[in-house]
Structures are given as structure tokens and as C-alpha cells.
Protein backbone atom coordinates (compact mmCIF):
# COMPACT_ATOMS: atom_id res chain seq x y z
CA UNK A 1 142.55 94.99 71.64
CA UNK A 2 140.41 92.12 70.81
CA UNK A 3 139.42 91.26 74.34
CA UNK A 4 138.66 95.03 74.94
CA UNK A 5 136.40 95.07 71.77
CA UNK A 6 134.45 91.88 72.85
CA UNK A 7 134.07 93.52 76.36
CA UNK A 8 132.28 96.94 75.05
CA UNK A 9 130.49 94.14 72.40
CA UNK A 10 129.02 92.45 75.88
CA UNK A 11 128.69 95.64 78.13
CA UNK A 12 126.20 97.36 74.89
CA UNK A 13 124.54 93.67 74.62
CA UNK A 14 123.61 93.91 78.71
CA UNK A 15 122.78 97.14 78.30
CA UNK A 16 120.45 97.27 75.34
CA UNK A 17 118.69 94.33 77.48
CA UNK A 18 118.25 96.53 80.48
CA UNK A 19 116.95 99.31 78.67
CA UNK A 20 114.68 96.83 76.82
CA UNK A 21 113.51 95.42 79.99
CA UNK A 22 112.74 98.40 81.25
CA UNK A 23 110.72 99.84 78.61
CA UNK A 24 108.58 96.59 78.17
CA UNK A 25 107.81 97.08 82.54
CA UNK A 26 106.94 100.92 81.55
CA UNK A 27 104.64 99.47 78.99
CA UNK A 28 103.27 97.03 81.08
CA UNK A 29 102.12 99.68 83.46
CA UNK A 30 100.75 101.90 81.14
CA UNK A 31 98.48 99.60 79.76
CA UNK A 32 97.73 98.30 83.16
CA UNK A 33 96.50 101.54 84.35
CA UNK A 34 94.67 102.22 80.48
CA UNK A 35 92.45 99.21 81.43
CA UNK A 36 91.69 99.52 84.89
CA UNK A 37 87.89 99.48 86.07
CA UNK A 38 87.20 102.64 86.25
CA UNK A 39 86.47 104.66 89.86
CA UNK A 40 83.21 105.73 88.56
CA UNK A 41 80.47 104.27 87.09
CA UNK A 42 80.09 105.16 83.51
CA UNK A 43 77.42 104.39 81.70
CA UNK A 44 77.50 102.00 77.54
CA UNK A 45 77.86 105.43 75.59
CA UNK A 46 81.05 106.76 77.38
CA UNK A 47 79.58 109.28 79.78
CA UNK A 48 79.33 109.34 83.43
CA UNK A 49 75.48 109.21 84.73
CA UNK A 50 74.51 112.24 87.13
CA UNK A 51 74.37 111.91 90.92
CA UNK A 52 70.43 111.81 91.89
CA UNK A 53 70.84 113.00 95.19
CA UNK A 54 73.53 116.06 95.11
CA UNK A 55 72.13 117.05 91.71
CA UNK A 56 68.46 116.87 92.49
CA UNK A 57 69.16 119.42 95.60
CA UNK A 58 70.94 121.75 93.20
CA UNK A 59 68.21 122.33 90.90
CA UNK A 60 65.45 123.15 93.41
């Protein structure tokens, strides 16, 4: 009974590590991809500057 006790004991250990592991990569990511250069350029107060060329066309 013991040894089966101190097997479930080590099993919950290795998997409470996995999980942890995992959630720390999923983290990781996240934040990874929260501070990646953005695709665009965007301009000191947050918003993206207009296209001169497409726009400019437009409004003629």
C-alpha cells in the first residue's frame, strides 16, 4: 500500500511539472507575440499614419 501511495505521490509530482512547464512555454509565447515589432508602422501616440499614395487618389 505504501509503495502504491508513493507511486501516485511521484506520478502527481511529474505531472504537476508537465503541466507547469507547459503553461510557462504558453506564456512565453504570448508575451513573445505581445511584443513583437509591429507589421506596420505606427506612429508615438498609438495610431497608424495614413498611406500618402492610395489615400491621396481616394480623395480626388
Amino acid at each position: 500500500m505504501k509503495k502504491l501511495l508513493a507511486l501516485a505521490a511521484v506520478a502527481g509530482g511529474v505531472f504537476f511539472v508537465i503541466k507547469r512547464n507547459k503553461d510557462a512555454k504558453a506564456e512565453a509565447d504570448l508575451w513573445r507575440e505581445a511584443t513583437a515589432p509591429a507589421e506596420t508602422a505606427v506612429s508615438p501616440n498609438g495610431s497608424t499614419p495614413a498611406k500618402a499614395s492610395s489615400d491621396a487618389a481616394r480623395n480626388n
